[in-house]
PDB file of N, CA and C in Angstrom:
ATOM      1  N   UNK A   1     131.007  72.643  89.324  1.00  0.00           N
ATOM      2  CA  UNK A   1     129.794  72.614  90.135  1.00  0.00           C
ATOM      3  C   UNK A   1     128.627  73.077  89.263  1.00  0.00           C
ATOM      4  N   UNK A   2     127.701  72.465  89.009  1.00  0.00           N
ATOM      5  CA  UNK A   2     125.775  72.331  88.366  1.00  0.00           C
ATOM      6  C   UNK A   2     125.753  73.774  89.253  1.00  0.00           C
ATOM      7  N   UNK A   3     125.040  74.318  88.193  1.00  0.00           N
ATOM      8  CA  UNK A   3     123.762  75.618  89.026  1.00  0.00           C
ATOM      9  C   UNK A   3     122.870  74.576  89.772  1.00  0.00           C
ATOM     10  N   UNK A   4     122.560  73.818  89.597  1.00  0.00           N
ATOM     11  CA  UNK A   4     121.324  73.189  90.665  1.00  0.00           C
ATOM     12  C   UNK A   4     122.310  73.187  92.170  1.00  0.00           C
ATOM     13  N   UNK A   5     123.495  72.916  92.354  1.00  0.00           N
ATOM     14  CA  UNK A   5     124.386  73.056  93.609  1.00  0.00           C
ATOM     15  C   UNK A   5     124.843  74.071  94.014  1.00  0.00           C
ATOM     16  N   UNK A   6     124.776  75.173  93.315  1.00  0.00           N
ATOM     17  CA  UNK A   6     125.196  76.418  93.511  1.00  0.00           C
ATOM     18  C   UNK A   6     123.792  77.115  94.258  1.00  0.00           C
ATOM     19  N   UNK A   7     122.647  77.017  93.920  1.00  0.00           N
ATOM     20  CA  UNK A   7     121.550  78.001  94.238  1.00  0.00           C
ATOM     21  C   UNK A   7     120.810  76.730  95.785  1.00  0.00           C
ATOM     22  N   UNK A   8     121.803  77.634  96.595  1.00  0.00           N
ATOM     23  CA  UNK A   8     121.347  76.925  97.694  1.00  0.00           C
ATOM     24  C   UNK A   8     120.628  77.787  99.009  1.00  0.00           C
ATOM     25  N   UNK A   9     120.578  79.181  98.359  1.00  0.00           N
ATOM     26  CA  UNK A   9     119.490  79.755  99.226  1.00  0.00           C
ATOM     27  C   UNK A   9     118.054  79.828  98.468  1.00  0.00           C
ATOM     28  N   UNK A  10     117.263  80.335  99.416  1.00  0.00           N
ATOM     29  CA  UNK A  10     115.820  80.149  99.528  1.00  0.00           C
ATOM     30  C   UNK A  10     115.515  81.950  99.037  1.00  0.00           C
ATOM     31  N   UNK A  11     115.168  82.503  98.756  1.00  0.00           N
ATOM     32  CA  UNK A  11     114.844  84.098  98.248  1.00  0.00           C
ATOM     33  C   UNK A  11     112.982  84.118  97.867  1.00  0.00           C
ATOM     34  N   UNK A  12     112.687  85.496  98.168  1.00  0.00           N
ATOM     35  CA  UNK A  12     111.299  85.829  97.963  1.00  0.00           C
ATOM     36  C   UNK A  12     111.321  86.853  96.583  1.00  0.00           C
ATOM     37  N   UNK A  13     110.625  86.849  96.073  1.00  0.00           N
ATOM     38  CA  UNK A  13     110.886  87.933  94.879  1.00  0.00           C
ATOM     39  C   UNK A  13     109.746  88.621  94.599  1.00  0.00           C
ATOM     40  N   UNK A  14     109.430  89.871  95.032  1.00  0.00           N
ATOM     41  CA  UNK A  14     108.370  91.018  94.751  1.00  0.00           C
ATOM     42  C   UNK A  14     108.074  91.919  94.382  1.00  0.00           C
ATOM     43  N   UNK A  15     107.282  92.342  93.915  1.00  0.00           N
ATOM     44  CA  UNK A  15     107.106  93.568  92.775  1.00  0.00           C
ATOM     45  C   UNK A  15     106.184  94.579  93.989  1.00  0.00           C
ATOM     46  N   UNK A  16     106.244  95.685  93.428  1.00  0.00           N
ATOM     47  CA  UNK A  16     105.623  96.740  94.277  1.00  0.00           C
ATOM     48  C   UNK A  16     104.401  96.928  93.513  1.00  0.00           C
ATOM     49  N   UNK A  17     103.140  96.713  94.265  1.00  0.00           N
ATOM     50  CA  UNK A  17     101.720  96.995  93.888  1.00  0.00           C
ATOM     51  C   UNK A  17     101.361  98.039  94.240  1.00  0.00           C
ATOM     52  N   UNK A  18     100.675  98.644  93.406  1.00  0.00           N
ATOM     53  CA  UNK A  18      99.700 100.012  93.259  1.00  0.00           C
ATOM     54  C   UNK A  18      98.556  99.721  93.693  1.00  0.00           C
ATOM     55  N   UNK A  19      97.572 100.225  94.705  1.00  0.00           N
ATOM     56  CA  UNK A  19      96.476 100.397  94.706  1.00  0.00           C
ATOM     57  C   UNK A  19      95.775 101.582  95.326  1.00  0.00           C
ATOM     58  N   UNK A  20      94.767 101.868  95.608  1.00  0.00           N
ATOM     59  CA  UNK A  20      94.414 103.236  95.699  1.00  0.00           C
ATOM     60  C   UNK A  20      93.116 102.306  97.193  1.00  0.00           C
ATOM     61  N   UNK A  21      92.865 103.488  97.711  1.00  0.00           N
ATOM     62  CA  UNK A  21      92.021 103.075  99.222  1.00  0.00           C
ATOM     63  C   UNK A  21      90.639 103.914  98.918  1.00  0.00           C
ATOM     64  N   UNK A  22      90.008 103.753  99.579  1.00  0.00           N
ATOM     65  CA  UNK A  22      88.059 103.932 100.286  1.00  0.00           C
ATOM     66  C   UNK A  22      88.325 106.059  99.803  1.00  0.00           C
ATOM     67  N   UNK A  23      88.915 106.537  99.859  1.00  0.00           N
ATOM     68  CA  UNK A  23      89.561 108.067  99.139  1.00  0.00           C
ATOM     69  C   UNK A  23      90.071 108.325  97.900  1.00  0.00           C
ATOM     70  N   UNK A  24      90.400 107.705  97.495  1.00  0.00           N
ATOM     71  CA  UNK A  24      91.472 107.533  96.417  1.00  0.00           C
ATOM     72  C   UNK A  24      92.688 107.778  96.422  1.00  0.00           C
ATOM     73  N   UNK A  25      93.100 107.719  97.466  1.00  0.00           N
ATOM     74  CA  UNK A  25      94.897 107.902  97.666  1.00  0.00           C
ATOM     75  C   UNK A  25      95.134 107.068  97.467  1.00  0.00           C
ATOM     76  N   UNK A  26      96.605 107.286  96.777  1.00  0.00           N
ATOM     77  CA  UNK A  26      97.830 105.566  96.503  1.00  0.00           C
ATOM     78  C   UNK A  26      98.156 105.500  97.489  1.00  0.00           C
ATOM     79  N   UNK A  27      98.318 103.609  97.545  1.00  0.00           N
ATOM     80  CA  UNK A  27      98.844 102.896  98.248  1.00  0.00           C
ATOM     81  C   UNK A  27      99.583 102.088  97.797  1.00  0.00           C
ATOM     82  N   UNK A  28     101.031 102.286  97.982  1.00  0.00           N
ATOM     83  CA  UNK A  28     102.112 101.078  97.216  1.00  0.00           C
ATOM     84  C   UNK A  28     103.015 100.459  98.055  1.00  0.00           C
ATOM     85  N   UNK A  29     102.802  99.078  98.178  1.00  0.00           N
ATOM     86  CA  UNK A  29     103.265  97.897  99.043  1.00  0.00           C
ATOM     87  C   UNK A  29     103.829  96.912  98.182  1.00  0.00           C
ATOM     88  N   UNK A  30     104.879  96.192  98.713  1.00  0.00           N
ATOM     89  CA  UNK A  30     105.376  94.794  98.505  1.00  0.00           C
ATOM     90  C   UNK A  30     104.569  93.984  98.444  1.00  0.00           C
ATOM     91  N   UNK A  31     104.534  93.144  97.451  1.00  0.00           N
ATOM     92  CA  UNK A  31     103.497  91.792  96.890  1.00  0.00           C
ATOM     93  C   UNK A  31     104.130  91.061  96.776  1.00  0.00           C
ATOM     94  N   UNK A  32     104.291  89.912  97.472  1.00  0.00           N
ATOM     95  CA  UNK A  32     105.393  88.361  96.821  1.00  0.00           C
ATOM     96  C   UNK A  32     105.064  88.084  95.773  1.00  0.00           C
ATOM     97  N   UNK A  33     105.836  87.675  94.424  1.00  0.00           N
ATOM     98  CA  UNK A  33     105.925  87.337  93.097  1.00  0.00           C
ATOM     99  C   UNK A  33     105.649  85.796  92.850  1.00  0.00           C
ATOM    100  N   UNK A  34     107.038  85.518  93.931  1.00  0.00           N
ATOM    101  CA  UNK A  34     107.779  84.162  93.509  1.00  0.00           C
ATOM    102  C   UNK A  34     108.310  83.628  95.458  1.00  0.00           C
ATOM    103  N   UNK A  35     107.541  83.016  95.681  1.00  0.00           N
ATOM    104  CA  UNK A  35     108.119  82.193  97.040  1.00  0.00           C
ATOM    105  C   UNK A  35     109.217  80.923  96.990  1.00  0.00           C
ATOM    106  N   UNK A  36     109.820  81.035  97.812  1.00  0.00           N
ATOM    107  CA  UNK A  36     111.281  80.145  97.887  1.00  0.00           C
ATOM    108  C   UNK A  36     111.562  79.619  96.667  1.00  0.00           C
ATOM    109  N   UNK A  37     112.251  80.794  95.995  1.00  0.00           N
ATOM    110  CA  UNK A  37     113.322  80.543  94.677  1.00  0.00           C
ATOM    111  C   UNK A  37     114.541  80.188  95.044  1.00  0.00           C
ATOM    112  N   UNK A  38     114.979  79.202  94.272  1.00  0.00           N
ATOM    113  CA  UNK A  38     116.398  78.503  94.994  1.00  0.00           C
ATOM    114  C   UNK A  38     117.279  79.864  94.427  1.00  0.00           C
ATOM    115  N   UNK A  39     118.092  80.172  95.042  1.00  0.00           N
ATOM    116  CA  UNK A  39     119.467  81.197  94.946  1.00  0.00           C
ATOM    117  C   UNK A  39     120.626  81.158  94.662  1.00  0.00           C
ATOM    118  N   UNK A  40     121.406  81.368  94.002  1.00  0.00           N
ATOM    119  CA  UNK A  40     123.025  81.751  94.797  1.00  0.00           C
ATOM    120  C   UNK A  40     123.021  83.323  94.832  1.00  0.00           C
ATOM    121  N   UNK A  41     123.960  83.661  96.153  1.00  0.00           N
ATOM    122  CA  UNK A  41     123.693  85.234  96.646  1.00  0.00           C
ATOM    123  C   UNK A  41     125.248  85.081  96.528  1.00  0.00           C
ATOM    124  N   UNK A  42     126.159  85.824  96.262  1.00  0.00           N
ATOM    125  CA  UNK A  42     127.413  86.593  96.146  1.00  0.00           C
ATOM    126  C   UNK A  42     127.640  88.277  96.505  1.00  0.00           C
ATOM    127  N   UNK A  43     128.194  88.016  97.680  1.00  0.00           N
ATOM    128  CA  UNK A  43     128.162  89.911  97.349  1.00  0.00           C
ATOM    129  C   UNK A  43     129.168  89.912  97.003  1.00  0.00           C
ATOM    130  N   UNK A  44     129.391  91.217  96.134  1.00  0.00           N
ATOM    131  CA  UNK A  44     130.211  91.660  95.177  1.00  0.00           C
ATOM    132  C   UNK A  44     131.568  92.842  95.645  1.00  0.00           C
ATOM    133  N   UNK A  45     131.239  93.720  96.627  1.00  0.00           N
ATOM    134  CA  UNK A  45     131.672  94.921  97.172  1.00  0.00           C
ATOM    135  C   UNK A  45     130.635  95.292  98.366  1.00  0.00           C
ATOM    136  N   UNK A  46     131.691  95.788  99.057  1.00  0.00           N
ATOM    137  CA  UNK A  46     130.643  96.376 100.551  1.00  0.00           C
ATOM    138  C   UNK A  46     131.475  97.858 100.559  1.00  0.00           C
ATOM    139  N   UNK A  47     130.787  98.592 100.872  1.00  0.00           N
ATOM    140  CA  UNK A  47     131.709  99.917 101.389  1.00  0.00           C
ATOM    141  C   UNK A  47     130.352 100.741 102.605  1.00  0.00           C
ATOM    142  N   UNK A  48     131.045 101.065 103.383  1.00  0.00           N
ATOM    143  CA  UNK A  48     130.901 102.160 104.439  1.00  0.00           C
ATOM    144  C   UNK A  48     131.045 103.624 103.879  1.00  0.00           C
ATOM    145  N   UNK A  49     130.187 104.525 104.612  1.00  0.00           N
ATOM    146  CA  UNK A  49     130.268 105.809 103.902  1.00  0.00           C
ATOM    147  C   UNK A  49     129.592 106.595 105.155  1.00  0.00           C
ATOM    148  N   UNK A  50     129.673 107.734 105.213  1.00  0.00           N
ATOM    149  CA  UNK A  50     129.104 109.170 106.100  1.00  0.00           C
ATOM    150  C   UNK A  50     128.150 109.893 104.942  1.00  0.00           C
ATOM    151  N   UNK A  51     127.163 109.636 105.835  1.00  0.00           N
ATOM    152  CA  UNK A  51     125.899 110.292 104.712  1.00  0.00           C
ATOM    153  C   UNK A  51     124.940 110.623 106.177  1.00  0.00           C
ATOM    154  N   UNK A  52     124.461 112.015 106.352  1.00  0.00           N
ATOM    155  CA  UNK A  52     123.905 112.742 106.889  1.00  0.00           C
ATOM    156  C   UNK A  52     124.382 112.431 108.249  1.00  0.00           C
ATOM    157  N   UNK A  53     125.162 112.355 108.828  1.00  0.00           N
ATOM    158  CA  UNK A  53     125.994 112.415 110.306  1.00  0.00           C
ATOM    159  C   UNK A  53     125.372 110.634 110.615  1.00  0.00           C
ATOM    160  N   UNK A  54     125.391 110.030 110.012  1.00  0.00           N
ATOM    161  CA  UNK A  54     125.244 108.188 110.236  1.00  0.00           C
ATOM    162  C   UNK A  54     125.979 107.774 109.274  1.00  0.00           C
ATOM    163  N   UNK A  55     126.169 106.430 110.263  1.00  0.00           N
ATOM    164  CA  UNK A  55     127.532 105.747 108.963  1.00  0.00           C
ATOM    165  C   UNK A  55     126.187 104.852 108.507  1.00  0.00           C
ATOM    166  N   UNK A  56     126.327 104.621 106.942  1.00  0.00           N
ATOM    167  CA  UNK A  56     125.544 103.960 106.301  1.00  0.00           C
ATOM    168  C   UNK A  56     126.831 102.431 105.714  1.00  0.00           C
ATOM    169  N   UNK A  57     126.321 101.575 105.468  1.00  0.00           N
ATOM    170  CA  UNK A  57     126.582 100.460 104.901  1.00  0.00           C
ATOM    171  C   UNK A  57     125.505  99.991 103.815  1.00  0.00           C
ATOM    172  N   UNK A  58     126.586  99.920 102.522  1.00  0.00           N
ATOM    173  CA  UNK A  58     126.042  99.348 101.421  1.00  0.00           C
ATOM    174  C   UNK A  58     126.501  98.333 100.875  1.00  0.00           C
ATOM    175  N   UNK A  59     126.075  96.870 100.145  1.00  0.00           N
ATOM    176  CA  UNK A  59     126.322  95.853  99.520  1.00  0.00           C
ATOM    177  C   UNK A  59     125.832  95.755  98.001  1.00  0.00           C
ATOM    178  N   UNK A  60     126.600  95.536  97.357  1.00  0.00           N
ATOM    179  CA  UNK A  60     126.342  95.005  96.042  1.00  0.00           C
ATOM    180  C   UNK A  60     126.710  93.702  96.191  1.00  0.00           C
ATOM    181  N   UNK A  61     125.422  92.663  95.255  1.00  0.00           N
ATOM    182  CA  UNK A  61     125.672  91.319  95.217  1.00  0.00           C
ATOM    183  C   UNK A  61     125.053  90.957  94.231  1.00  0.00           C
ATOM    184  N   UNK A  62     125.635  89.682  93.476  1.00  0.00           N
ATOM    185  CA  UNK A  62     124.997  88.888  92.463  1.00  0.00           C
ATOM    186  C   UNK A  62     124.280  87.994  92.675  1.00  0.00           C
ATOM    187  N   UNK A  63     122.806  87.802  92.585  1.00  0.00           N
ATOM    188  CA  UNK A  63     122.074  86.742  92.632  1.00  0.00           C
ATOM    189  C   UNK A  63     121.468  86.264  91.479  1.00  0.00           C
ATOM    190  N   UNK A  64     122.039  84.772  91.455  1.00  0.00           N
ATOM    191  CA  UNK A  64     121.572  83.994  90.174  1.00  0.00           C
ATOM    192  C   UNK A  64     120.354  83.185  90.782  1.00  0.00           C
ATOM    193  N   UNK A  65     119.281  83.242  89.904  1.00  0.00           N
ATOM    194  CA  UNK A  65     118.079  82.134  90.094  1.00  0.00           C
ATOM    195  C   UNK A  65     117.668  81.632  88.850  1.00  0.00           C
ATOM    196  N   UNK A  66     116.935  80.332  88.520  1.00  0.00           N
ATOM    197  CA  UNK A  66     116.278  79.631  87.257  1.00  0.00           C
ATOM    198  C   UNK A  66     115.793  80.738  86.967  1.00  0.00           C
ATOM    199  N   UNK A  67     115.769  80.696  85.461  1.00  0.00           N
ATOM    200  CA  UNK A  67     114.924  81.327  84.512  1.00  0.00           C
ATOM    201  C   UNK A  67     113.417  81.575  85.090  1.00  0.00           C
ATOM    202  N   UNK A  68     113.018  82.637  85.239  1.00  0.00           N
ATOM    203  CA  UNK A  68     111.772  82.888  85.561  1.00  0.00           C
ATOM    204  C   UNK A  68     111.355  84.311  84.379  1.00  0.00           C
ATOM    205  N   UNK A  69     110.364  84.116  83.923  1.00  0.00           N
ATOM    206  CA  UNK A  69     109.846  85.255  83.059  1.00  0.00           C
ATOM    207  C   UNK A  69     109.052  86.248  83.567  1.00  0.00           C
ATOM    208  N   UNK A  70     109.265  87.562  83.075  1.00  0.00           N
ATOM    209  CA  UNK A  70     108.870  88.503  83.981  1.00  0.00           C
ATOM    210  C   UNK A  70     109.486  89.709  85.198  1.00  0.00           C
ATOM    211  N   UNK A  71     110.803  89.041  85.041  1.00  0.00           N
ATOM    212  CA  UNK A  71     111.783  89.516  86.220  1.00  0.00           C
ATOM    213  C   UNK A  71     112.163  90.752  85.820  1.00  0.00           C
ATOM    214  N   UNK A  72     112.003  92.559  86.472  1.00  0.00           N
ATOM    215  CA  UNK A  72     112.407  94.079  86.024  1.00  0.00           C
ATOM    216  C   UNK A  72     113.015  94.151  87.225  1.00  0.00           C
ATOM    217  N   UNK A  73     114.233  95.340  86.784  1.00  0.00           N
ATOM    218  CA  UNK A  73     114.654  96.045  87.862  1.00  0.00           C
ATOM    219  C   UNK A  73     113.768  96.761  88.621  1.00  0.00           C
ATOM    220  N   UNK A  74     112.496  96.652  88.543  1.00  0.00           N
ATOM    221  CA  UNK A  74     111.638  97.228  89.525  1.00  0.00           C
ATOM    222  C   UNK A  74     111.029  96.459  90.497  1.00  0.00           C
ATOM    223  N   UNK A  75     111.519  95.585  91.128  1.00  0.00           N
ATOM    224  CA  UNK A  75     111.416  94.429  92.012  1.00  0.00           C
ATOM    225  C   UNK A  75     112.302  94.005  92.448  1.00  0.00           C
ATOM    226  N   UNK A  76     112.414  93.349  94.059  1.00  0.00           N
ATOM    227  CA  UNK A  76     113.138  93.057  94.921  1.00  0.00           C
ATOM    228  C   UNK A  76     113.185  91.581  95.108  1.00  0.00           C
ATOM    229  N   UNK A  77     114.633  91.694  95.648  1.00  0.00           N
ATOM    230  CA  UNK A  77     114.514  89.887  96.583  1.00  0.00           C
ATOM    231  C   UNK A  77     114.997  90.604  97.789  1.00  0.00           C
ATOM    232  N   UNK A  78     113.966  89.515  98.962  1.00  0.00           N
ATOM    233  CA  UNK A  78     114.195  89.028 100.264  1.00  0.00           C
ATOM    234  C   UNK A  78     114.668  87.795 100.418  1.00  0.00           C
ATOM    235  N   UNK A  79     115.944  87.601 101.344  1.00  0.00           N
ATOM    236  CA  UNK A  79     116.508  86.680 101.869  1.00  0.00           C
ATOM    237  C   UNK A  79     116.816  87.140 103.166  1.00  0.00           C
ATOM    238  N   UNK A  80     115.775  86.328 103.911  1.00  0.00           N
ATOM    239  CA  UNK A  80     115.839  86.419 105.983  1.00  0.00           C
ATOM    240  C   UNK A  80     115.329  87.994 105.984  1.00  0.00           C
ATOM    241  N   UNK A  81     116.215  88.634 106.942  1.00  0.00           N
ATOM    242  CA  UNK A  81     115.847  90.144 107.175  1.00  0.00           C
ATOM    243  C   UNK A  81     116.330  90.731 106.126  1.00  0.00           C
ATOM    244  N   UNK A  82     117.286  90.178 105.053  1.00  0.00           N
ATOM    245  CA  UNK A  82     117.664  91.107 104.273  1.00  0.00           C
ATOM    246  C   UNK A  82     116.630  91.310 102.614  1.00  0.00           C
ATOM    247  N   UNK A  83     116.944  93.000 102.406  1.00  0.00           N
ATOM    248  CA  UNK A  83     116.421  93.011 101.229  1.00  0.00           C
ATOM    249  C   UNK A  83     117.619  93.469  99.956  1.00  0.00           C
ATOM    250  N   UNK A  84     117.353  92.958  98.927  1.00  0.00           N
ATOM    251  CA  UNK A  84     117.889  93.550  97.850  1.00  0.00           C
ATOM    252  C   UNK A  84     117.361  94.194  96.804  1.00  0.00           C
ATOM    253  N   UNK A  85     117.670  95.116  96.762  1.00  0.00           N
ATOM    254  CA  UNK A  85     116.975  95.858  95.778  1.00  0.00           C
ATOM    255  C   UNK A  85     117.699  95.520  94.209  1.00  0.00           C
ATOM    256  N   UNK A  86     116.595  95.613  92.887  1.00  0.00           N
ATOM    257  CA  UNK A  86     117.269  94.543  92.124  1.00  0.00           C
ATOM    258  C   UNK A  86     117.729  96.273  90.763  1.00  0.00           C
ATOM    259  N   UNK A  87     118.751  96.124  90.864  1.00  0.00           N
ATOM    260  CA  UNK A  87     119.499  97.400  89.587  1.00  0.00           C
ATOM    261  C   UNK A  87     119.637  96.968  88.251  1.00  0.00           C
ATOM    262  N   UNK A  88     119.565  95.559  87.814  1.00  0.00           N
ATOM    263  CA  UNK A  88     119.502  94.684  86.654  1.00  0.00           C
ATOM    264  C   UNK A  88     119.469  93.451  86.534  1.00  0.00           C
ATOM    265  N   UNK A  89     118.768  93.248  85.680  1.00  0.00           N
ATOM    266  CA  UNK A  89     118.911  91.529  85.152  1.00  0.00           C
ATOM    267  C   UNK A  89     118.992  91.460  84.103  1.00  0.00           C
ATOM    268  N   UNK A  90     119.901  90.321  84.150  1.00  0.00           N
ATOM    269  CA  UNK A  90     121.120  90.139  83.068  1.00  0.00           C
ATOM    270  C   UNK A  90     120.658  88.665  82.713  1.00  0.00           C
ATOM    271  N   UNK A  91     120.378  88.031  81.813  1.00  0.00           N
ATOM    272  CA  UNK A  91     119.907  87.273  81.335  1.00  0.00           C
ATOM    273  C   UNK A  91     120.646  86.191  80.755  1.00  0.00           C
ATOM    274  N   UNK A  92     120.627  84.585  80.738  1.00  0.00           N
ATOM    275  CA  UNK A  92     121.567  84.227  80.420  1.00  0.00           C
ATOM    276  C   UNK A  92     121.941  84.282  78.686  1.00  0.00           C
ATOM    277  N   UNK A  93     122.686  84.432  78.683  1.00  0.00           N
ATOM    278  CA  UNK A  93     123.404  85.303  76.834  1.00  0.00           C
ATOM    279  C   UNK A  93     122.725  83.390  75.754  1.00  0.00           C
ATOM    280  N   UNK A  94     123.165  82.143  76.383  1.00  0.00           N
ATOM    281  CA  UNK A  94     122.494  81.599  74.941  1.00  0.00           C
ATOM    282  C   UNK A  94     121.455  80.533  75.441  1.00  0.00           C
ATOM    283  N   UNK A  95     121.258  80.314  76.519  1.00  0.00           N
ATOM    284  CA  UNK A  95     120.261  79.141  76.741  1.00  0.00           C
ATOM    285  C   UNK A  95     118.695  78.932  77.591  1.00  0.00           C
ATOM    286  N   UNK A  96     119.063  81.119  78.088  1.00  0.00           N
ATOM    287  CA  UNK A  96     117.510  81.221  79.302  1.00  0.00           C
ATOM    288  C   UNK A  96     117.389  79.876  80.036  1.00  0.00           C
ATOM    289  N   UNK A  97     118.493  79.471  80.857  1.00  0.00           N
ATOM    290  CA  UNK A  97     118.314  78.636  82.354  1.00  0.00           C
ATOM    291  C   UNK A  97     118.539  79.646  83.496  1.00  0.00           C
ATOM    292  N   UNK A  98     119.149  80.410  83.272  1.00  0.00           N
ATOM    293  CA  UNK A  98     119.288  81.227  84.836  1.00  0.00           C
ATOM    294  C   UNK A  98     119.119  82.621  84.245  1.00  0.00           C
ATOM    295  N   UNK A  99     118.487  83.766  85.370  1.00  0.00           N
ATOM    296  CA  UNK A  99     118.808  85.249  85.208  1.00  0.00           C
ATOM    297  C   UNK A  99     119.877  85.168  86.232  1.00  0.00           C
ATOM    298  N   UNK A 100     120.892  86.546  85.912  1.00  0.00           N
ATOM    299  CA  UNK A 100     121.620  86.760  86.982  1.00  0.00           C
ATOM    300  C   UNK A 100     121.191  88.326  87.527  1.00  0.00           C
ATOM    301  N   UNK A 101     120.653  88.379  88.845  1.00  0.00           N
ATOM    302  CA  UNK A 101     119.931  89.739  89.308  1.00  0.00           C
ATOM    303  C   UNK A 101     121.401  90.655  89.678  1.00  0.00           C
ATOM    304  N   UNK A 102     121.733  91.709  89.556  1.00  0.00           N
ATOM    305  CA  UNK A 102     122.420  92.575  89.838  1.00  0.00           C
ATOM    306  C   UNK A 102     122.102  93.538  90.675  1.00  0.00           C
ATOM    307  N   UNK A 103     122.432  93.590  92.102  1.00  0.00           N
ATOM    308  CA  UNK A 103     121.207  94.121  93.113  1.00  0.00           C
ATOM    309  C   UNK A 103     122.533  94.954  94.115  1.00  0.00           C
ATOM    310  N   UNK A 104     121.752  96.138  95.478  1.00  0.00           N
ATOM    311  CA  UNK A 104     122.106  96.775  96.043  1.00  0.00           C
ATOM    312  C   UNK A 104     121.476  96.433  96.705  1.00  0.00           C
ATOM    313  N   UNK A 105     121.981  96.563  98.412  1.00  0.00           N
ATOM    314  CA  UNK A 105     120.980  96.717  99.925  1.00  0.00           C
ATOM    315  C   UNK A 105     121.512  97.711 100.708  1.00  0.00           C
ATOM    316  N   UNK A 106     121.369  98.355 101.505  1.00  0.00           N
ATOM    317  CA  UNK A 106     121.509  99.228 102.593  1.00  0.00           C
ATOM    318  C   UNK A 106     121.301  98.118 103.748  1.00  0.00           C
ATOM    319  N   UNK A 107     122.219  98.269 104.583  1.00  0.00           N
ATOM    320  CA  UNK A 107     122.396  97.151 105.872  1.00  0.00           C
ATOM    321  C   UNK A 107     121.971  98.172 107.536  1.00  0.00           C
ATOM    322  N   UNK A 108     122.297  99.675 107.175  1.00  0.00           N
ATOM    323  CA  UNK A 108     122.206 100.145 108.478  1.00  0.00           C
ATOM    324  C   UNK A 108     121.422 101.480 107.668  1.00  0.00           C
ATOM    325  N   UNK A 109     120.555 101.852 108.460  1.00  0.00           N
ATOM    326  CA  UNK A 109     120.484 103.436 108.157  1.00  0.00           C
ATOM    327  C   UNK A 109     120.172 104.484 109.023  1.00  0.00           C
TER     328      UNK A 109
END
């Protein structure tokens, strides 16, 4: 199976902007990067855990998208309600057609 058949979701990809207001206090919000990047999403491991008297749920998943330049672990993908937070990108080793994002989400908190 082609990566072009594999990346069959739609993903948002955003970096967190700095700006400061009418005071000068920071203000840091989500900025869309990159609108409907084709995807493949894989999660990798899910585990459940007890963290402060709530059960929390966490996912690790691999998301591969085309080569895009610019892509840090300091930026997220959205797909639907979900977010992923991105822990690395891994780059493809000889030809830069795809990054592969290495990401975490929290599902309940």
């Amino acid at each position: 199976m082609s990566l072009t058949d594999r990346l069959r979701h739609r993903v948002r990809i955003e970096s967190l902007a700095v700006t400061r207001d009418a005071f000068g206090g920071v203000i840091e919000a989500w900025a869309p990067l990159h609108d409907s990047v084709p995807a493949e999403i894989v999660p990798l491991s899910g585990r459940e855990f007890l963290a402060a008297q709530a059960t929390q749920a966490s996912v690790t998943a691999r998301i591969t998208v085309r080569y895009l330049p610019g892509l840090t672990a300091l930026m997220r993908v959205v797909y639907g309600a979900t977010v992923y937070n991105v822990e690395a990108v891994l780059p493809d080793p000889t030809l830069r057609r795809h990054l592969t994002l290495m990401c975490s989400t929290n599902l309940r908190s």
